[in-house]
PDB file of N, CA and C in Angstrom:
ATOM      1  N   UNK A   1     -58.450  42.116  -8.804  1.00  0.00           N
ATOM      2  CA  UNK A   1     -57.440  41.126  -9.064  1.00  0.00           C
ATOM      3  C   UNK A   1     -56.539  41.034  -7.844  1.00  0.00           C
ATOM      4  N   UNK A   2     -56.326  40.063  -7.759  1.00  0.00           N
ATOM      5  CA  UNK A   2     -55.837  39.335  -6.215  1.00  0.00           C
ATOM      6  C   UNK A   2     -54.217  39.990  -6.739  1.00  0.00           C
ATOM      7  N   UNK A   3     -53.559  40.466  -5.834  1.00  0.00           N
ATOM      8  CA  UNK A   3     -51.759  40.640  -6.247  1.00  0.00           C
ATOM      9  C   UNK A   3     -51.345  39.263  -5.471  1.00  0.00           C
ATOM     10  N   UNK A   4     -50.774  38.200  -6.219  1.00  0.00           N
ATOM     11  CA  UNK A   4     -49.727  37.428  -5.218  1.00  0.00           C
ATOM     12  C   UNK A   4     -48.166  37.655  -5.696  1.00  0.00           C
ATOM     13  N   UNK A   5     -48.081  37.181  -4.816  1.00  0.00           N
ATOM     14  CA  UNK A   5     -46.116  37.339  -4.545  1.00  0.00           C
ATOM     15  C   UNK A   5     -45.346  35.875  -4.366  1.00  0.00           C
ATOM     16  N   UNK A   6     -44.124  36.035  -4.377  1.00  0.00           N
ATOM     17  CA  UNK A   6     -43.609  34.501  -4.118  1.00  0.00           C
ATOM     18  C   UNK A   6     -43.170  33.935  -5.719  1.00  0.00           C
ATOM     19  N   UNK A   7     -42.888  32.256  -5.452  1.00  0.00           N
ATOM     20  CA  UNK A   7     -42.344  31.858  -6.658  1.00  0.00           C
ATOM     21  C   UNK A   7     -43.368  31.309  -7.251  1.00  0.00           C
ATOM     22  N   UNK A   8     -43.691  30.555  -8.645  1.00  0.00           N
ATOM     23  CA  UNK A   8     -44.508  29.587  -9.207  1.00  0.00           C
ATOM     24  C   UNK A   8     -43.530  28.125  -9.023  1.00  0.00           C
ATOM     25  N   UNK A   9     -44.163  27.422  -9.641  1.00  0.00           N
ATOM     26  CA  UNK A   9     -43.937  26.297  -8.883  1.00  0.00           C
ATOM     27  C   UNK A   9     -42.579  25.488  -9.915  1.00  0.00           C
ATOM     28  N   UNK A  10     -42.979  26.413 -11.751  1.00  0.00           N
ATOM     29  CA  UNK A  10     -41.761  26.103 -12.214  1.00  0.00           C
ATOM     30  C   UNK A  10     -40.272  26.624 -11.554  1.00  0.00           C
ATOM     31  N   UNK A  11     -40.597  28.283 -11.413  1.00  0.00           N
ATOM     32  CA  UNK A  11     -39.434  28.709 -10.590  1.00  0.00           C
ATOM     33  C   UNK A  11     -38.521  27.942  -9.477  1.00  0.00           C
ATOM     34  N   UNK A  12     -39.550  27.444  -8.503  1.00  0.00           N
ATOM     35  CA  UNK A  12     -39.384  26.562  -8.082  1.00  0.00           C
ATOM     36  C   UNK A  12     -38.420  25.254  -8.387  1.00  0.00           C
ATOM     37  N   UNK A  13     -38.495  24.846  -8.858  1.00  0.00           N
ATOM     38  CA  UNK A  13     -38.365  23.644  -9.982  1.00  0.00           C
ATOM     39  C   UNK A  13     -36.807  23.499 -10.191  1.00  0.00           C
ATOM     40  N   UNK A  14     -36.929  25.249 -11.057  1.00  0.00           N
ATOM     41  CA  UNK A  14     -35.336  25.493 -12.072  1.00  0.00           C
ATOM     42  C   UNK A  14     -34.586  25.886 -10.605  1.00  0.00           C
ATOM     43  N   UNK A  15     -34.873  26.751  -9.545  1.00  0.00           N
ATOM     44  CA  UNK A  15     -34.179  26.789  -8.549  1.00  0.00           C
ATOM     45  C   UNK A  15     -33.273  25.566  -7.505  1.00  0.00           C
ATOM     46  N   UNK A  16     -34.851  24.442  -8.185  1.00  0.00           N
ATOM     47  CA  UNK A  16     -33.664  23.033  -6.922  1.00  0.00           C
ATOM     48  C   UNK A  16     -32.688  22.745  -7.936  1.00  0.00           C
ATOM     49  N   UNK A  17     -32.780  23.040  -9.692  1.00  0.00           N
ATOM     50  CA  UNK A  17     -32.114  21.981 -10.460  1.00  0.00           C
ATOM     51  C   UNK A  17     -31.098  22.535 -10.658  1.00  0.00           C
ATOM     52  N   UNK A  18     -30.838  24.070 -10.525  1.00  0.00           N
ATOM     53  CA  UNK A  18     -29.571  24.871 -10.357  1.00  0.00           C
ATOM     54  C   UNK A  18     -28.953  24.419  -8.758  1.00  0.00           C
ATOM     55  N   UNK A  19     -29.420  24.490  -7.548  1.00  0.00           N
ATOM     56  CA  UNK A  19     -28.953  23.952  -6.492  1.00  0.00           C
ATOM     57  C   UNK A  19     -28.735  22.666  -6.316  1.00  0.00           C
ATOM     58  N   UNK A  20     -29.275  21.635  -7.128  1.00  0.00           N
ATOM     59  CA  UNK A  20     -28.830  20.038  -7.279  1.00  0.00           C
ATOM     60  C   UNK A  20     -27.319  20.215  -7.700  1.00  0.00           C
ATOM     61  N   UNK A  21     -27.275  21.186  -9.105  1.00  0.00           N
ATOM     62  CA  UNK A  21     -25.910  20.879 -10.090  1.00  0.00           C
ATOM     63  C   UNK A  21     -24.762  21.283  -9.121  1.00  0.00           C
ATOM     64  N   UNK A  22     -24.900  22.208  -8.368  1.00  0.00           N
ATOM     65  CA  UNK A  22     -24.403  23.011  -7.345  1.00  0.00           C
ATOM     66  C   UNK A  22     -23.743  21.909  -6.468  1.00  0.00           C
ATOM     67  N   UNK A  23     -24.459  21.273  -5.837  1.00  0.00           N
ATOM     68  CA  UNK A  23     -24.143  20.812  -4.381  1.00  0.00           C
ATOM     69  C   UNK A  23     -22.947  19.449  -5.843  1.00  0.00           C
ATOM     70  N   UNK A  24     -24.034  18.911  -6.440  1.00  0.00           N
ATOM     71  CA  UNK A  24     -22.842  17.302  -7.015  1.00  0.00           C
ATOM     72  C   UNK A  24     -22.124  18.292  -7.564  1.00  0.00           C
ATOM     73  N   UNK A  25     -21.331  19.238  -8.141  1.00  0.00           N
ATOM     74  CA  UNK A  25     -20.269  19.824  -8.300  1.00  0.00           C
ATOM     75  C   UNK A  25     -19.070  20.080  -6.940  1.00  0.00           C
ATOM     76  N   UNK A  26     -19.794  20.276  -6.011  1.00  0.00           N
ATOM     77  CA  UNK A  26     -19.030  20.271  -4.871  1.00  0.00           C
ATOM     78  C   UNK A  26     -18.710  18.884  -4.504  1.00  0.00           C
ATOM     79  N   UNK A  27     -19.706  17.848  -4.439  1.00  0.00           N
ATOM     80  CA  UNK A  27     -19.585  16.541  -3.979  1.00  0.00           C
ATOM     81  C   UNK A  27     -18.455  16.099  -4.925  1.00  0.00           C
ATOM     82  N   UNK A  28     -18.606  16.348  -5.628  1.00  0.00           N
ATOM     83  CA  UNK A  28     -17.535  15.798  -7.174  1.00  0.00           C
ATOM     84  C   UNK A  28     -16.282  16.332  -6.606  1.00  0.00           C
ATOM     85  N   UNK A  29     -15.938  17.647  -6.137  1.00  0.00           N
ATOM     86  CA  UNK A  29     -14.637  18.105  -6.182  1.00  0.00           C
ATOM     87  C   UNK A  29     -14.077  18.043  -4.612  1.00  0.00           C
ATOM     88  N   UNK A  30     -14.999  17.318  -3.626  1.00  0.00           N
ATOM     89  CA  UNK A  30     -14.908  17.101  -2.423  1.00  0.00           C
ATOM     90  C   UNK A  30     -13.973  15.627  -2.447  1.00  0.00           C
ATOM     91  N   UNK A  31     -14.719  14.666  -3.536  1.00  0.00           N
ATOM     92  CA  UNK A  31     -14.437  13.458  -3.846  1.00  0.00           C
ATOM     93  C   UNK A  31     -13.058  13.422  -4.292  1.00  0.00           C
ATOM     94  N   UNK A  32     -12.853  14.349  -5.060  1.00  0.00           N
ATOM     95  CA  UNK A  32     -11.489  14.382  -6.158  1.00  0.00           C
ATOM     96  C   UNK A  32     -10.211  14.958  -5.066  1.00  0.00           C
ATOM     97  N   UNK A  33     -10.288  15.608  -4.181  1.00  0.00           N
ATOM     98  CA  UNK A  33      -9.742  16.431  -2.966  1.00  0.00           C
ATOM     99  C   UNK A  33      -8.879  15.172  -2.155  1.00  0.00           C
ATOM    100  N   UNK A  34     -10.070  14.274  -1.909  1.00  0.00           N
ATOM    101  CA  UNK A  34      -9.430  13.048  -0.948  1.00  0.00           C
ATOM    102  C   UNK A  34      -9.013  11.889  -1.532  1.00  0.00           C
ATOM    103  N   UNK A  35      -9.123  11.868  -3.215  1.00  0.00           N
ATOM    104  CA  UNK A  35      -8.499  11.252  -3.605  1.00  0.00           C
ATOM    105  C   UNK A  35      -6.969  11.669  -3.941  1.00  0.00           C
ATOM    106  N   UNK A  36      -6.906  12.902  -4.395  1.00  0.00           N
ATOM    107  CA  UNK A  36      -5.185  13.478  -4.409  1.00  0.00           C
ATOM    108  C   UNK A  36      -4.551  13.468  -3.132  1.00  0.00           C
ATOM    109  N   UNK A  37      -5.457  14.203  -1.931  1.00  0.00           N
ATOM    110  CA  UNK A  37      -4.530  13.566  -0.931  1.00  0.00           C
ATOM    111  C   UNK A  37      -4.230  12.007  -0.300  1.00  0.00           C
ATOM    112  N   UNK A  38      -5.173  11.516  -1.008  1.00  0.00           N
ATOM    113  CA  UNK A  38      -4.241   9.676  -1.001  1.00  0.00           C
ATOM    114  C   UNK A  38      -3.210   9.726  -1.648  1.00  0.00           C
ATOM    115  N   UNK A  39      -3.314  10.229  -2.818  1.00  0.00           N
ATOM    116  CA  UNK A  39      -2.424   9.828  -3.763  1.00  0.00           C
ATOM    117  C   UNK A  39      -1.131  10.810  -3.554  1.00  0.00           C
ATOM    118  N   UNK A  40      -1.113  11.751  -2.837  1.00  0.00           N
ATOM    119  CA  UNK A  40       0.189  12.359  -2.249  1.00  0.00           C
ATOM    120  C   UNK A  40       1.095  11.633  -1.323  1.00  0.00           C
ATOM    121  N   UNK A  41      -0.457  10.977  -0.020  1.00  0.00           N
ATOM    122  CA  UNK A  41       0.318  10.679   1.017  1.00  0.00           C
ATOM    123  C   UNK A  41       1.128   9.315   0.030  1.00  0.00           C
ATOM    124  N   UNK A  42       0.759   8.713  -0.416  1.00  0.00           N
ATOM    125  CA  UNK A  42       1.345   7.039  -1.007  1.00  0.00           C
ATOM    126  C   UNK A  42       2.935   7.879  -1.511  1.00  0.00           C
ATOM    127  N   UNK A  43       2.633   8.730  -2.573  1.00  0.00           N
ATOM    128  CA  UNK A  43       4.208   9.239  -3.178  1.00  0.00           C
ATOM    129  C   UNK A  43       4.850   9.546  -2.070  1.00  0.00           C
ATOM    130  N   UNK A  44       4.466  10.307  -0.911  1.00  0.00           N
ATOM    131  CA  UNK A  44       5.454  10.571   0.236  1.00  0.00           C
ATOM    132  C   UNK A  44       6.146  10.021   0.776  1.00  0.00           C
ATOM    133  N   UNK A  45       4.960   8.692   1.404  1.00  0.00           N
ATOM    134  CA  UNK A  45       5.615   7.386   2.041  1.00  0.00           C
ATOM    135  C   UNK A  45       6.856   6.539   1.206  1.00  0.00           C
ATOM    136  N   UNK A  46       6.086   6.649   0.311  1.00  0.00           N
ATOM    137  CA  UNK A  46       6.547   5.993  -0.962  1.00  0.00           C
ATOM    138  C   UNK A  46       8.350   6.462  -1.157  1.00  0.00           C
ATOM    139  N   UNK A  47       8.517   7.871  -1.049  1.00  0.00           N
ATOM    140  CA  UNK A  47       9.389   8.341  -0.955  1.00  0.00           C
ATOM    141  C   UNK A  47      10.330   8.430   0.079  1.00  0.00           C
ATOM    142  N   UNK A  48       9.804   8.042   1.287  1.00  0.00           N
ATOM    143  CA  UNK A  48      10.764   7.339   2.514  1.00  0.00           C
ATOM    144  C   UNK A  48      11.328   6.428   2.335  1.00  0.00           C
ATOM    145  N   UNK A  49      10.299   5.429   2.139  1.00  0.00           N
ATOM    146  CA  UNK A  49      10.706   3.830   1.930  1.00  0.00           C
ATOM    147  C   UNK A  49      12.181   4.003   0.670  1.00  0.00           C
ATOM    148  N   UNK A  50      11.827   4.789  -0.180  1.00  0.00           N
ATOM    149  CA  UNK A  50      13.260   4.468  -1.527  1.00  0.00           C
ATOM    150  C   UNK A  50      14.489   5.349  -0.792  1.00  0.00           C
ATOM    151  N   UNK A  51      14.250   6.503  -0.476  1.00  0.00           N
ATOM    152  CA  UNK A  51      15.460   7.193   0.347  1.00  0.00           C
ATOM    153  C   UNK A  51      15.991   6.405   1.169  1.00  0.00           C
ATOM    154  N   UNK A  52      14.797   5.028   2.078  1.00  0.00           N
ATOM    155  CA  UNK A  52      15.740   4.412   3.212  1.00  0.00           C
ATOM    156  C   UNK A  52      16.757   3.357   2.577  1.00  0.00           C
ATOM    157  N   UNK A  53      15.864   2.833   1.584  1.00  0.00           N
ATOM    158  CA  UNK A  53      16.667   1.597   0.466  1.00  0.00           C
ATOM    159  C   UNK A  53      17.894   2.511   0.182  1.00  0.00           C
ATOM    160  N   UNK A  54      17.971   3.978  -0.569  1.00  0.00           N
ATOM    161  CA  UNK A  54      18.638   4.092  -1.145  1.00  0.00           C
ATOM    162  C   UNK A  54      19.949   4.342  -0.271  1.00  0.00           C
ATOM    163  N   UNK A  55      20.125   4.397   0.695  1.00  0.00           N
ATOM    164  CA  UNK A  55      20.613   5.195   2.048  1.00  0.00           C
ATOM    165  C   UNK A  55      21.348   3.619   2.138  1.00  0.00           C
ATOM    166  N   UNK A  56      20.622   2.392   2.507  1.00  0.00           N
ATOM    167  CA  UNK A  56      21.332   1.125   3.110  1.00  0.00           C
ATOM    168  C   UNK A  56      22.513   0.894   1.949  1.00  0.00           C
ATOM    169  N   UNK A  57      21.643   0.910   0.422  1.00  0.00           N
ATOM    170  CA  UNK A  57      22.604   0.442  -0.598  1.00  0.00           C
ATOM    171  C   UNK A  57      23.723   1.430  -0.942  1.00  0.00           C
ATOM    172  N   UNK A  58      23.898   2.521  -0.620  1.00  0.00           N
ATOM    173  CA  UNK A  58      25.137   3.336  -0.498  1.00  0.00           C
ATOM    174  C   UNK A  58      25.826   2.586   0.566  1.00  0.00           C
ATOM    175  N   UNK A  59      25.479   2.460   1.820  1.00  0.00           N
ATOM    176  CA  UNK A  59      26.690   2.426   3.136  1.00  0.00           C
ATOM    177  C   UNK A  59      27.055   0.471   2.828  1.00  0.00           C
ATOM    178  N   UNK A  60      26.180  -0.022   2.414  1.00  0.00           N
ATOM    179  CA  UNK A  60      26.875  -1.217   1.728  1.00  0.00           C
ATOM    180  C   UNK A  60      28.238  -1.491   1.561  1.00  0.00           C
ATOM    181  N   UNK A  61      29.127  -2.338   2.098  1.00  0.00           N
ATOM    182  CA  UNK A  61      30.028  -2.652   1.726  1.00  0.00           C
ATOM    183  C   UNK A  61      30.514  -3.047   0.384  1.00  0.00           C
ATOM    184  N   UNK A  62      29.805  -4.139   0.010  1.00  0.00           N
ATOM    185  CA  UNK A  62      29.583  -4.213  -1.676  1.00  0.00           C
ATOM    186  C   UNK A  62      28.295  -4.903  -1.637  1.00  0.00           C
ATOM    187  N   UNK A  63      27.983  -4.726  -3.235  1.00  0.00           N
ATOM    188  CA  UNK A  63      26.733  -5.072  -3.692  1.00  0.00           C
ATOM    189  C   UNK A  63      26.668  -6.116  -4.787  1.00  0.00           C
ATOM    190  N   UNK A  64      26.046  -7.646  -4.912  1.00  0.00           N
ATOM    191  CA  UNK A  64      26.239  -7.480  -6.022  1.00  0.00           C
ATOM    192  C   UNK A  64      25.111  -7.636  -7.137  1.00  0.00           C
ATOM    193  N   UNK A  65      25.996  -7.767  -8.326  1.00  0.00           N
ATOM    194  CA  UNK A  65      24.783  -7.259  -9.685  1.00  0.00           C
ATOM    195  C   UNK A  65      23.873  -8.170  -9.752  1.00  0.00           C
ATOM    196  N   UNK A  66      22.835  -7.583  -9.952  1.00  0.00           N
ATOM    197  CA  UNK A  66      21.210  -8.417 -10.246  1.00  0.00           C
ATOM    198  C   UNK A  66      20.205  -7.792  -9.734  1.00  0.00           C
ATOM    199  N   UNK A  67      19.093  -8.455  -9.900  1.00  0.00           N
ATOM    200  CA  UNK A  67      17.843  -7.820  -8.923  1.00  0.00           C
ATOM    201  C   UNK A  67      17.646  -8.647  -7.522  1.00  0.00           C
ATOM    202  N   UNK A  68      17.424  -7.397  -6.382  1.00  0.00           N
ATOM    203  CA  UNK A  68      17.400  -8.142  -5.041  1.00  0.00           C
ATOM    204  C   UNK A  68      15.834  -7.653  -4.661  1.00  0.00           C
ATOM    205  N   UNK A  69      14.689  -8.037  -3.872  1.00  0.00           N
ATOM    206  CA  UNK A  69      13.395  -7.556  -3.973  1.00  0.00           C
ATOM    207  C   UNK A  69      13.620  -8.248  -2.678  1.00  0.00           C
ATOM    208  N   UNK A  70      12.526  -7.272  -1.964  1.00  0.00           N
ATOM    209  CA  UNK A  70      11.381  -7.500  -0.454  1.00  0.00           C
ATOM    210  C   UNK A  70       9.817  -6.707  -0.099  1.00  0.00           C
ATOM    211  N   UNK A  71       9.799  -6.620   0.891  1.00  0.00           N
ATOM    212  CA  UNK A  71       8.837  -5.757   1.435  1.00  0.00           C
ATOM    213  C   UNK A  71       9.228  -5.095   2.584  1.00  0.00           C
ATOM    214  N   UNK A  72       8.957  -4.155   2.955  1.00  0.00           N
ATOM    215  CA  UNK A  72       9.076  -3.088   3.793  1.00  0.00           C
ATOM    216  C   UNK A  72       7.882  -2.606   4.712  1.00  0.00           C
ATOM    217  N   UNK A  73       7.502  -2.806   5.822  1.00  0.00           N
ATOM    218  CA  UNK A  73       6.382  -2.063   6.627  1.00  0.00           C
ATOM    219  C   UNK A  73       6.208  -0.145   6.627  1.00  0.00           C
ATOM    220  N   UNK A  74       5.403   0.241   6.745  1.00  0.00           N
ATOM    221  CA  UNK A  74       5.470   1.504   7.024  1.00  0.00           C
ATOM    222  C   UNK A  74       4.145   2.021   6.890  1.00  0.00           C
ATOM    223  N   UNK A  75       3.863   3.017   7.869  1.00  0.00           N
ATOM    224  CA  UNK A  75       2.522   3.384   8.208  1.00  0.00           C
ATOM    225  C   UNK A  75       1.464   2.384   8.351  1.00  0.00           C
ATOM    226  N   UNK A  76       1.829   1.085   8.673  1.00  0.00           N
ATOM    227  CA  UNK A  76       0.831   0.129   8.945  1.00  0.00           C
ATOM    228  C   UNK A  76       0.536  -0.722   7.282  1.00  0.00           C
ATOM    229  N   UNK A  77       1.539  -0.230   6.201  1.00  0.00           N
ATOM    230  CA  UNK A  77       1.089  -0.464   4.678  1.00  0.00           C
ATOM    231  C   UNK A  77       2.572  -1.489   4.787  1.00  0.00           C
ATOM    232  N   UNK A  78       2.491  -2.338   3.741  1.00  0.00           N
ATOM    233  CA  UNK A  78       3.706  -2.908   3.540  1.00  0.00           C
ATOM    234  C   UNK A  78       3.882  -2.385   1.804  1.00  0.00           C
ATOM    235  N   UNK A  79       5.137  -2.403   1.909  1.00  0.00           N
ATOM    236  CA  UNK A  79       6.109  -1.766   0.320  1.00  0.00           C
ATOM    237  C   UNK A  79       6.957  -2.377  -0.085  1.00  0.00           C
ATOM    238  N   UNK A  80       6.254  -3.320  -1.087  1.00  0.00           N
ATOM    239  CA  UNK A  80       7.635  -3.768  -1.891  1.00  0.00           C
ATOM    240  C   UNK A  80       8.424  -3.178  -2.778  1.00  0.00           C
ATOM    241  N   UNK A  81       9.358  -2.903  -2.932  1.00  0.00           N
ATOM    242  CA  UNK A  81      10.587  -3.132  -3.186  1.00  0.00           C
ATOM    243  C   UNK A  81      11.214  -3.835  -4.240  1.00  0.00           C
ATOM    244  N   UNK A  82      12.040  -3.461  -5.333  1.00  0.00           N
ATOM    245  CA  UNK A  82      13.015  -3.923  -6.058  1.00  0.00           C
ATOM    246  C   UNK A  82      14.384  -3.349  -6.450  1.00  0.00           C
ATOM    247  N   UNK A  83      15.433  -3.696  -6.612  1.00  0.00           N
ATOM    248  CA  UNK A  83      16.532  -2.992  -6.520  1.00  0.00           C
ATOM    249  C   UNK A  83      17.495  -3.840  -7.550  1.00  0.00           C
ATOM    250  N   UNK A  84      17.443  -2.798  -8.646  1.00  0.00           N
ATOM    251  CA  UNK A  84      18.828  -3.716  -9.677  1.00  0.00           C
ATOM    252  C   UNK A  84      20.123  -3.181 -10.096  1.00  0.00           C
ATOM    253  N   UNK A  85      20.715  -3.813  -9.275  1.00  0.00           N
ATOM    254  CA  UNK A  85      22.299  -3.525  -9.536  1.00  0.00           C
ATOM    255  C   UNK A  85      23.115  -3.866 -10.900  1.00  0.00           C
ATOM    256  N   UNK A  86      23.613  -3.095 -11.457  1.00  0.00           N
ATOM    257  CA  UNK A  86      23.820  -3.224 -12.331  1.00  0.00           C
ATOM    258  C   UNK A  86      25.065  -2.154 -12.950  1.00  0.00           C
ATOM    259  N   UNK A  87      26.040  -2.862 -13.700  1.00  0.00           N
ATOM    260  CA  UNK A  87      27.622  -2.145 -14.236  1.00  0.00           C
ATOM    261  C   UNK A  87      27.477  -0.843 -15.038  1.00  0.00           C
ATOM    262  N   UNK A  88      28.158  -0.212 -15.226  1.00  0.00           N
ATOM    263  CA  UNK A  88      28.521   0.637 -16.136  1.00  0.00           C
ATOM    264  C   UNK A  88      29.143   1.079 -16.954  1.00  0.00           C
ATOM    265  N   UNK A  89      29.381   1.208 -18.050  1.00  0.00           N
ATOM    266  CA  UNK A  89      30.643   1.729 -18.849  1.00  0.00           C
ATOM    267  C   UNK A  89      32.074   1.839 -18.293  1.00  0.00           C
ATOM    268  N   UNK A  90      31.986   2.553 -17.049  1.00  0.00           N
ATOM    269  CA  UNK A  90      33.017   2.699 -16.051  1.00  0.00           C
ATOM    270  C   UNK A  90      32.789   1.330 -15.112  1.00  0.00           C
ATOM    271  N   UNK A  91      34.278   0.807 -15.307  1.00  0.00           N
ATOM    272  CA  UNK A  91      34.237  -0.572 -13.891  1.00  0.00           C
ATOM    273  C   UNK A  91      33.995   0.027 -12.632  1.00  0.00           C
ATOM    274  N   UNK A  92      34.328   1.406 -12.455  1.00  0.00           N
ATOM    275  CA  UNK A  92      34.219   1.472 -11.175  1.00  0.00           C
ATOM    276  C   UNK A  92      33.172   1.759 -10.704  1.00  0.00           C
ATOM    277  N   UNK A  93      31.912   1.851 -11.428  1.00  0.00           N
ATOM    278  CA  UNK A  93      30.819   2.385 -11.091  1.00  0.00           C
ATOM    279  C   UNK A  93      29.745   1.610 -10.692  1.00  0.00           C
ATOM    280  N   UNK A  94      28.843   1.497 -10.443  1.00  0.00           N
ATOM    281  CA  UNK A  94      27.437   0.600 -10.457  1.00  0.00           C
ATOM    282  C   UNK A  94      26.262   1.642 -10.598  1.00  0.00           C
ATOM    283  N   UNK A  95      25.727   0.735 -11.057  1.00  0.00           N
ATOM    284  CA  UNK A  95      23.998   1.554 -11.637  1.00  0.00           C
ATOM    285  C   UNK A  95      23.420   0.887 -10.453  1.00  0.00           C
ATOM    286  N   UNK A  96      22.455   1.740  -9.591  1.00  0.00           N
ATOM    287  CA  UNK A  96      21.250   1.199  -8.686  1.00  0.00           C
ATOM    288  C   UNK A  96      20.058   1.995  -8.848  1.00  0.00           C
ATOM    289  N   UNK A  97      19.312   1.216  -9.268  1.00  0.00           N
ATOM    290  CA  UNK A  97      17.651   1.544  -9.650  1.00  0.00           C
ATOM    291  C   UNK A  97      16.822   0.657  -8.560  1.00  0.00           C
ATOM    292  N   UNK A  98      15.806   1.841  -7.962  1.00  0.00           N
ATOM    293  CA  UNK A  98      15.167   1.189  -7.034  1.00  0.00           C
ATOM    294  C   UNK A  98      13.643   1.671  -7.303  1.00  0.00           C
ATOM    295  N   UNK A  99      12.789   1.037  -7.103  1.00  0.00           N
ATOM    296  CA  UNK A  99      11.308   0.836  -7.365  1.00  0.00           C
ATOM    297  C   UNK A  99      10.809   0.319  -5.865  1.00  0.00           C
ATOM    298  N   UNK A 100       9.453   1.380  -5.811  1.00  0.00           N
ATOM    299  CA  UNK A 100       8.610   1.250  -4.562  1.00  0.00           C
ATOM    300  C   UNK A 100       7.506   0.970  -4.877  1.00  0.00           C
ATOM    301  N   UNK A 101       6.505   0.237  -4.896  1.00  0.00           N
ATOM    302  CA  UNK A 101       5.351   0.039  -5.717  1.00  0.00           C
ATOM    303  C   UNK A 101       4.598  -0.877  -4.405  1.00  0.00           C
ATOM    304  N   UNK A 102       3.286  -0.245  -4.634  1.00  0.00           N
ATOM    305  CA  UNK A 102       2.153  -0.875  -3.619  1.00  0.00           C
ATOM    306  C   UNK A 102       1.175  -1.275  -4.431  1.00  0.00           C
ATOM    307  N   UNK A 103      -0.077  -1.678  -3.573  1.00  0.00           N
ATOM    308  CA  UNK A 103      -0.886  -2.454  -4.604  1.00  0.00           C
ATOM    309  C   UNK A 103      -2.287  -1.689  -5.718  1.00  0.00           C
ATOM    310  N   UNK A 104      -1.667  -0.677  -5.000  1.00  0.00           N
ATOM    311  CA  UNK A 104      -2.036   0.328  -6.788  1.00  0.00           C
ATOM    312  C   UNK A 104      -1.198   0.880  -7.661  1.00  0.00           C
ATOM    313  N   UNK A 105       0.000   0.981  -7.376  1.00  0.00           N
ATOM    314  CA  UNK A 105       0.702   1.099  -7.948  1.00  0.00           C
ATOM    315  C   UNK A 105       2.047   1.692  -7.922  1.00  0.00           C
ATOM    316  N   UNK A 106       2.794   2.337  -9.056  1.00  0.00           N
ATOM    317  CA  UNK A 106       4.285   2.496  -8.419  1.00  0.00           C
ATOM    318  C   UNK A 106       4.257   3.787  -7.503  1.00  0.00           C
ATOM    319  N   UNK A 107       4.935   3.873  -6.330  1.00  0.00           N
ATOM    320  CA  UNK A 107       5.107   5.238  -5.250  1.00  0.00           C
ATOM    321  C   UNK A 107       6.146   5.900  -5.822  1.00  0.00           C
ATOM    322  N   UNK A 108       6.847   5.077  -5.807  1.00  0.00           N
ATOM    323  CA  UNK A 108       8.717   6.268  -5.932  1.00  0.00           C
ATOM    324  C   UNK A 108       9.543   5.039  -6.855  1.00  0.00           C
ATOM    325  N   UNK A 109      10.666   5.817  -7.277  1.00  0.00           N
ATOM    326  CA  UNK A 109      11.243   5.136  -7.736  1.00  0.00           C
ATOM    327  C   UNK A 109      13.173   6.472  -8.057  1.00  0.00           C
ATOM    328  N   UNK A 110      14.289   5.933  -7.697  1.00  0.00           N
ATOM    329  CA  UNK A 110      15.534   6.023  -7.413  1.00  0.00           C
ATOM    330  C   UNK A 110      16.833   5.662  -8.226  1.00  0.00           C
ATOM    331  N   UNK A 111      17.341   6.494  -8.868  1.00  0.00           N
ATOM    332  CA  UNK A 111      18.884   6.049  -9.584  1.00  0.00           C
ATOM    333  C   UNK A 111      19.640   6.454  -9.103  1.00  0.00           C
ATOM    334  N   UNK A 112      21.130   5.821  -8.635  1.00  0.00           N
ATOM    335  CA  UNK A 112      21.801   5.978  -7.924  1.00  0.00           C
ATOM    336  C   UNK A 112      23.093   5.437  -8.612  1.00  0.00           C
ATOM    337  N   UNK A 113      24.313   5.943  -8.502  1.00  0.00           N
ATOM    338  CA  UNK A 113      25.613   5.921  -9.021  1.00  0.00           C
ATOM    339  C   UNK A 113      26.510   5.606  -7.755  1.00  0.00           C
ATOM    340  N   UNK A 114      27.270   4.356  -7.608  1.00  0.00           N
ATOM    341  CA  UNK A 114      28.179   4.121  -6.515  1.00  0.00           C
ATOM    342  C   UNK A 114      29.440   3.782  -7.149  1.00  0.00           C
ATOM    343  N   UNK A 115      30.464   3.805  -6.216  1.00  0.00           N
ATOM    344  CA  UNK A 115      31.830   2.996  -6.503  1.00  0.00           C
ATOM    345  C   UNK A 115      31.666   1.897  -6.101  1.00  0.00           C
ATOM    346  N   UNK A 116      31.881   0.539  -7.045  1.00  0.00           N
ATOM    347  CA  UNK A 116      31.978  -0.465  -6.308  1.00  0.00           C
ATOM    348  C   UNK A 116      33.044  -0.643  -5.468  1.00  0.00           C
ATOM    349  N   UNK A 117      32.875  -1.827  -4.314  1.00  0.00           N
ATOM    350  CA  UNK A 117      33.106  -2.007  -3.488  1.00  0.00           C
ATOM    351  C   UNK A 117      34.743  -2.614  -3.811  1.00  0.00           C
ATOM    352  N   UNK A 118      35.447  -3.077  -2.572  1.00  0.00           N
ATOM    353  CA  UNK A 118      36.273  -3.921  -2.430  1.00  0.00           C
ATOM    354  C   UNK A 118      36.389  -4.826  -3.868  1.00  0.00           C
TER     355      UNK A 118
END
């Protein structure tokens, strides 16, 4: 009787289908990797753009109540923008809510308490 050695050809077989599940488990979590770091960098940026809004509408002289909206450049992306001014219980106060939203969706978003102005 001949001795052979080595795999059969099922062995074979179950070995690629354990190394298939293997590799698309990695591909899967390779995939999922560069999608969170999109989705970080957007909240980051995202989070400039409302700190810079929120930064102009403080040093503001006065503001007044309603919604004011634009767009904003940054990193080569443009960011719109909305900003609603709005009273408070206290006259002297103002409510400012600001929203950063791109075209997937919202980045950042800002509440802010001022004295009104003059």
């Amino acid at each position: 009787m001949a001795d052979r050695s080595g795999f059969t050809l099922v062995e074979l077989l179950v070995a690629m289908a354990v190394f298939s599940l293997a590799a698309m488990a990695l591909l899967n979590l390779s995939g999922e990797n560069t999608r969170s770091a999109a989705r970080v960098e957007t909240r980051t940026l995202g989070g400039v753009v409302v700190e810079n809004l929120a930064v102009e509408a403080m040093i503001a002289p006065t503001l007044p109540e309603g919604e004011t909206s634009g767009v904003v450049p940054l990193s080569g992306r443009p960011w719109r923008w909305t900003r609603t001014v709005a009273g408070t219980d206290d006259p002297e106060l103002q409510r400012i809510d600001i929203r950063v939203v791109t075209d997937e969706g919202q980045a950042a978003d800002r509440t802010l308490f001022r004295a009104k102005g003059p």
